[in-house]
C-alpha atoms as a PDB file:
ATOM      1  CA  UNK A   1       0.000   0.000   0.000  1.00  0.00           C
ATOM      2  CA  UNK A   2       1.191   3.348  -0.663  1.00  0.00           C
ATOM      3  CA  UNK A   3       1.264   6.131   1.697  1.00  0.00           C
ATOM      4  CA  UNK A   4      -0.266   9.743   0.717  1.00  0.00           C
ATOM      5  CA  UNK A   5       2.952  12.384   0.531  1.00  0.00           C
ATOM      6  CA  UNK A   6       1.536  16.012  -0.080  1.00  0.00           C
ATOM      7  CA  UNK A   7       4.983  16.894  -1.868  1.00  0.00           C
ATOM      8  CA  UNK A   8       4.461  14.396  -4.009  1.00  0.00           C
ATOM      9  CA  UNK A   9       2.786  15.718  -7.776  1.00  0.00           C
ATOM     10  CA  UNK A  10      -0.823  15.057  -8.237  1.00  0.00           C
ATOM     11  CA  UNK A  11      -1.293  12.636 -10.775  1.00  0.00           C
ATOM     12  CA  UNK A  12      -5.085  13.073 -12.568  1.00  0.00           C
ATOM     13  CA  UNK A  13      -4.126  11.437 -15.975  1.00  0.00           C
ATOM     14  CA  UNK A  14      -0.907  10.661 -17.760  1.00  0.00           C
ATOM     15  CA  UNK A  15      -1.086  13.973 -19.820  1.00  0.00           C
ATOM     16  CA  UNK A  16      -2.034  16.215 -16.669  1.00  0.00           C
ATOM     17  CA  UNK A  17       0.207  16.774 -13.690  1.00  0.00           C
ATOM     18  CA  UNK A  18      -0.219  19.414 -10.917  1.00  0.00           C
ATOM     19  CA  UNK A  19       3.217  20.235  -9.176  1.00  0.00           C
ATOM     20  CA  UNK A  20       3.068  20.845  -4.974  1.00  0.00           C
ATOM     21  CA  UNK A  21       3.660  24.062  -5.751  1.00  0.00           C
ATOM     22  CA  UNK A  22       0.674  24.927  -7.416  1.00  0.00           C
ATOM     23  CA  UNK A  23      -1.635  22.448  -5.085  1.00  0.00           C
ATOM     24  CA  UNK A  24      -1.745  23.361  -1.850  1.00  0.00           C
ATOM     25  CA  UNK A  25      -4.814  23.770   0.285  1.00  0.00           C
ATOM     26  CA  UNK A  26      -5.735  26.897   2.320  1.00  0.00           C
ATOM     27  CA  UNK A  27      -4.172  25.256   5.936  1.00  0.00           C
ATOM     28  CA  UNK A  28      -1.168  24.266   4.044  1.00  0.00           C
ATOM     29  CA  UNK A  29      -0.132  27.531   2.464  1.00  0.00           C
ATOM     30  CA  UNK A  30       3.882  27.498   1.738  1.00  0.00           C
ATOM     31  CA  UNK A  31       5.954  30.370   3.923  1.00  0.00           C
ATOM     32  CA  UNK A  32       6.874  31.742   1.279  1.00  0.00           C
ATOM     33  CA  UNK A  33       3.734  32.936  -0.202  1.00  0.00           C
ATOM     34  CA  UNK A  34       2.794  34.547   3.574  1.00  0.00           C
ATOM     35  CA  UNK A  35       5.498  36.250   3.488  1.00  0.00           C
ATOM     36  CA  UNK A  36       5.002  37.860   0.076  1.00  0.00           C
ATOM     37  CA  UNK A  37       1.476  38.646   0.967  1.00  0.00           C
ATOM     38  CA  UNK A  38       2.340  40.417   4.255  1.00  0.00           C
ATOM     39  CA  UNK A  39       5.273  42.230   2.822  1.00  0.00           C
ATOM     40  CA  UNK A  40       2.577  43.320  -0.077  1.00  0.00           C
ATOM     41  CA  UNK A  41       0.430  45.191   2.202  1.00  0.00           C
ATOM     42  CA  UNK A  42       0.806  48.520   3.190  1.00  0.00           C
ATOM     43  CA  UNK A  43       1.059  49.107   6.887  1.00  0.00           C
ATOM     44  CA  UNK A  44      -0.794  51.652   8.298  1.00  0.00           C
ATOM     45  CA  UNK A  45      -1.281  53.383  11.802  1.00  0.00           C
ATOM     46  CA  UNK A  46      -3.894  51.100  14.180  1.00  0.00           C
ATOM     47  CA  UNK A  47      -7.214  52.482  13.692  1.00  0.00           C
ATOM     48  CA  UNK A  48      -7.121  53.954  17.000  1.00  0.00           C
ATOM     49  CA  UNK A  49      -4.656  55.842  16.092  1.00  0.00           C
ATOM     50  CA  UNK A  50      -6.035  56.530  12.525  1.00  0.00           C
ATOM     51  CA  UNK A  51      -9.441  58.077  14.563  1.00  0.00           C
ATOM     52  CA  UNK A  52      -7.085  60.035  16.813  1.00  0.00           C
ATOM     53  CA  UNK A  53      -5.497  61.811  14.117  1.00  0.00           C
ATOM     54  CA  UNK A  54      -9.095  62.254  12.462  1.00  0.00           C
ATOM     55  CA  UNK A  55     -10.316  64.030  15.802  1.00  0.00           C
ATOM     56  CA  UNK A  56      -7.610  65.932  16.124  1.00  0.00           C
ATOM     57  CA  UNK A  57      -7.976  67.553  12.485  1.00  0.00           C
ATOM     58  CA  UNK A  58     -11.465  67.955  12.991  1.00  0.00           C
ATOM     59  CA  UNK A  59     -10.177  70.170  16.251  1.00  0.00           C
ATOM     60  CA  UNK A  60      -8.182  71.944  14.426  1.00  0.00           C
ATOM     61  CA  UNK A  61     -10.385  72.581  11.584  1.00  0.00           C
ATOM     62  CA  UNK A  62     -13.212  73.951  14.104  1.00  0.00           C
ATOM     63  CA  UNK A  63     -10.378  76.158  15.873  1.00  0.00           C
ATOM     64  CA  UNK A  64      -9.800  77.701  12.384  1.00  0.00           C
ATOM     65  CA  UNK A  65     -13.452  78.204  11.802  1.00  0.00           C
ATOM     66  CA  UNK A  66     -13.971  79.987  14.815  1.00  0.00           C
ATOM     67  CA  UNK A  67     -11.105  82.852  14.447  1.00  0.00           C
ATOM     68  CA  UNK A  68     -12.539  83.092  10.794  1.00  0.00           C
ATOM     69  CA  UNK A  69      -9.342  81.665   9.186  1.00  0.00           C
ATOM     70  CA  UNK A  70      -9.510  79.415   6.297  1.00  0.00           C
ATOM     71  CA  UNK A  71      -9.933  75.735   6.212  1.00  0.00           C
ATOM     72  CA  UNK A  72      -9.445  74.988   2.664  1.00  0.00           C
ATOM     73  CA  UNK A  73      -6.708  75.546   0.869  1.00  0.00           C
ATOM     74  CA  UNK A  74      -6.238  76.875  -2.597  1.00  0.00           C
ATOM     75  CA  UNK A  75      -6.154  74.901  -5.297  1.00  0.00           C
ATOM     76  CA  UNK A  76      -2.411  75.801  -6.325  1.00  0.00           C
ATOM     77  CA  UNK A  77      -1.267  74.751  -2.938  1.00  0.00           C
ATOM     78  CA  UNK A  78      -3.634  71.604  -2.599  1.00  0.00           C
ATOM     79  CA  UNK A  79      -1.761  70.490  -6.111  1.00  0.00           C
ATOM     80  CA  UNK A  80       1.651  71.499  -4.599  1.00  0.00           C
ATOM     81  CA  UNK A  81       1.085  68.989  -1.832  1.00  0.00           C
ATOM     82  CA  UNK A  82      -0.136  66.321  -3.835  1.00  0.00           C
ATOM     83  CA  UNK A  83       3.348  66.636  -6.076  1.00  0.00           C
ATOM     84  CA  UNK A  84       5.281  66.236  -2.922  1.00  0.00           C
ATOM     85  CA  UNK A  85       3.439  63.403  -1.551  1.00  0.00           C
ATOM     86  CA  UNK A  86       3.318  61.847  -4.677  1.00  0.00           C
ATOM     87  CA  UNK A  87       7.360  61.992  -4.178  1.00  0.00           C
ATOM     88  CA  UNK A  88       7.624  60.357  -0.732  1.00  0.00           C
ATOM     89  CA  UNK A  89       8.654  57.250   0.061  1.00  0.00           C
ATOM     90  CA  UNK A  90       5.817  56.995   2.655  1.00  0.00           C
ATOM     91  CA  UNK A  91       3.356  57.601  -0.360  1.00  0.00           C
ATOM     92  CA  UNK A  92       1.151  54.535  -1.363  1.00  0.00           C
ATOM     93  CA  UNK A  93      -0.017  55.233  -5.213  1.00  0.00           C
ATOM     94  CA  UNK A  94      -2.591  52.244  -5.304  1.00  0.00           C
ATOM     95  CA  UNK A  95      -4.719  54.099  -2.195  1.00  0.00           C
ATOM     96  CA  UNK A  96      -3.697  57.647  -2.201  1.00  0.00           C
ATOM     97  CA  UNK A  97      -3.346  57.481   1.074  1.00  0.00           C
ATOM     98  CA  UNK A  98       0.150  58.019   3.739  1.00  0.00           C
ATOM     99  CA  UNK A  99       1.999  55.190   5.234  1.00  0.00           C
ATOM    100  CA  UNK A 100       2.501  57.363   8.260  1.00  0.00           C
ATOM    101  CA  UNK A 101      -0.427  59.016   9.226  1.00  0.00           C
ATOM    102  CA  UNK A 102      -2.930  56.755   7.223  1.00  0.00           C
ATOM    103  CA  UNK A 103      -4.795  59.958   5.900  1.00  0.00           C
ATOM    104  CA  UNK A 104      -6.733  59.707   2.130  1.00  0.00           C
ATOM    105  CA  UNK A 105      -3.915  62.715   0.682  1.00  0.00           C
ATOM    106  CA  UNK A 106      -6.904  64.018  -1.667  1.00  0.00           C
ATOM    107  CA  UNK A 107      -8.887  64.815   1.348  1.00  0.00           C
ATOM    108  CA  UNK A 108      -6.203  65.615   3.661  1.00  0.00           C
ATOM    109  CA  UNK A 109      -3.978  68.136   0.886  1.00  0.00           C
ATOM    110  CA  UNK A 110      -7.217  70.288   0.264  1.00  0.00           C
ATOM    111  CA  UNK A 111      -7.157  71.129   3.991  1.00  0.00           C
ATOM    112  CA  UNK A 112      -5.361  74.446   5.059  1.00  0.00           C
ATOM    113  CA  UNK A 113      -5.093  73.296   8.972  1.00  0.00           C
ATOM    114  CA  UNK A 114      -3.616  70.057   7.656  1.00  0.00           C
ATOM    115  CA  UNK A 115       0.458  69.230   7.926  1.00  0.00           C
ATOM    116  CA  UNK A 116       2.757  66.686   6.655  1.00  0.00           C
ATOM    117  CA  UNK A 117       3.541  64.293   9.573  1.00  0.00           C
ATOM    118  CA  UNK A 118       7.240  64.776   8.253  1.00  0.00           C
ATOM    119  CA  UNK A 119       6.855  68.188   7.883  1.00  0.00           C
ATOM    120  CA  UNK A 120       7.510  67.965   4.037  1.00  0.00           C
ATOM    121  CA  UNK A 121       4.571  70.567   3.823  1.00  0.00           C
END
């Protein structure tokens, strides 16, 4: 009798062969390919942290409002900003969004109370 080995190819017909490589179940995923997966994701701040920064730019936003200063920017700077995030390394082009602070840049560059958390702008 022979014993199942999962590295062993899967066998369906003489003309079709499936290596271990490509058959592997979801509780038997290689390291390799969690490893590629994790280092493929972005990692942002915790969303505690993510809400804390939201607060706090609401705070600031309402402090603006209230001494009758601006809270959104021009249009010129808001496009100035997006050119220099669009140059960081903490940039993420597939979400628009900053490694650091986690912030959506489209929202957060159109915002004259709003600052670079590496003070870039």
């Amino acid at each position: 009798m022979k014993y199942f080995n999962p590295d062993d190819p899967i066998v369906l017909s003489p003309l079709m062969t499936i290596s271990p490589k490509e058959a592997y179940s979801l509780d038997r995923v290689p390291k390799e390919k969690e490893q590629e997966n994790q280092e493929a994701e972005p990692s942002f701040p915790s969303g505690l942290q993510m809400a804390k920064n939201l607060s706090s730019s609401i705070l600031n936003a309402t402090k603006a409002l209230t001494k009758g200063e601006k809270i959104r920017s021009s249009k010129g700077e808001a496009a100035e900003r997006m050119k220099i995030c669009a140059g960081c390394e903490h940039y993420i082009k597939e979400e628009n969004r900053c490694n650091l602070c986690g912030c959506f840049l489209n929202v957060k560059t159109k915002v004259a109370t709003e600052r670079c958390p590496v003070d870039k702008w």
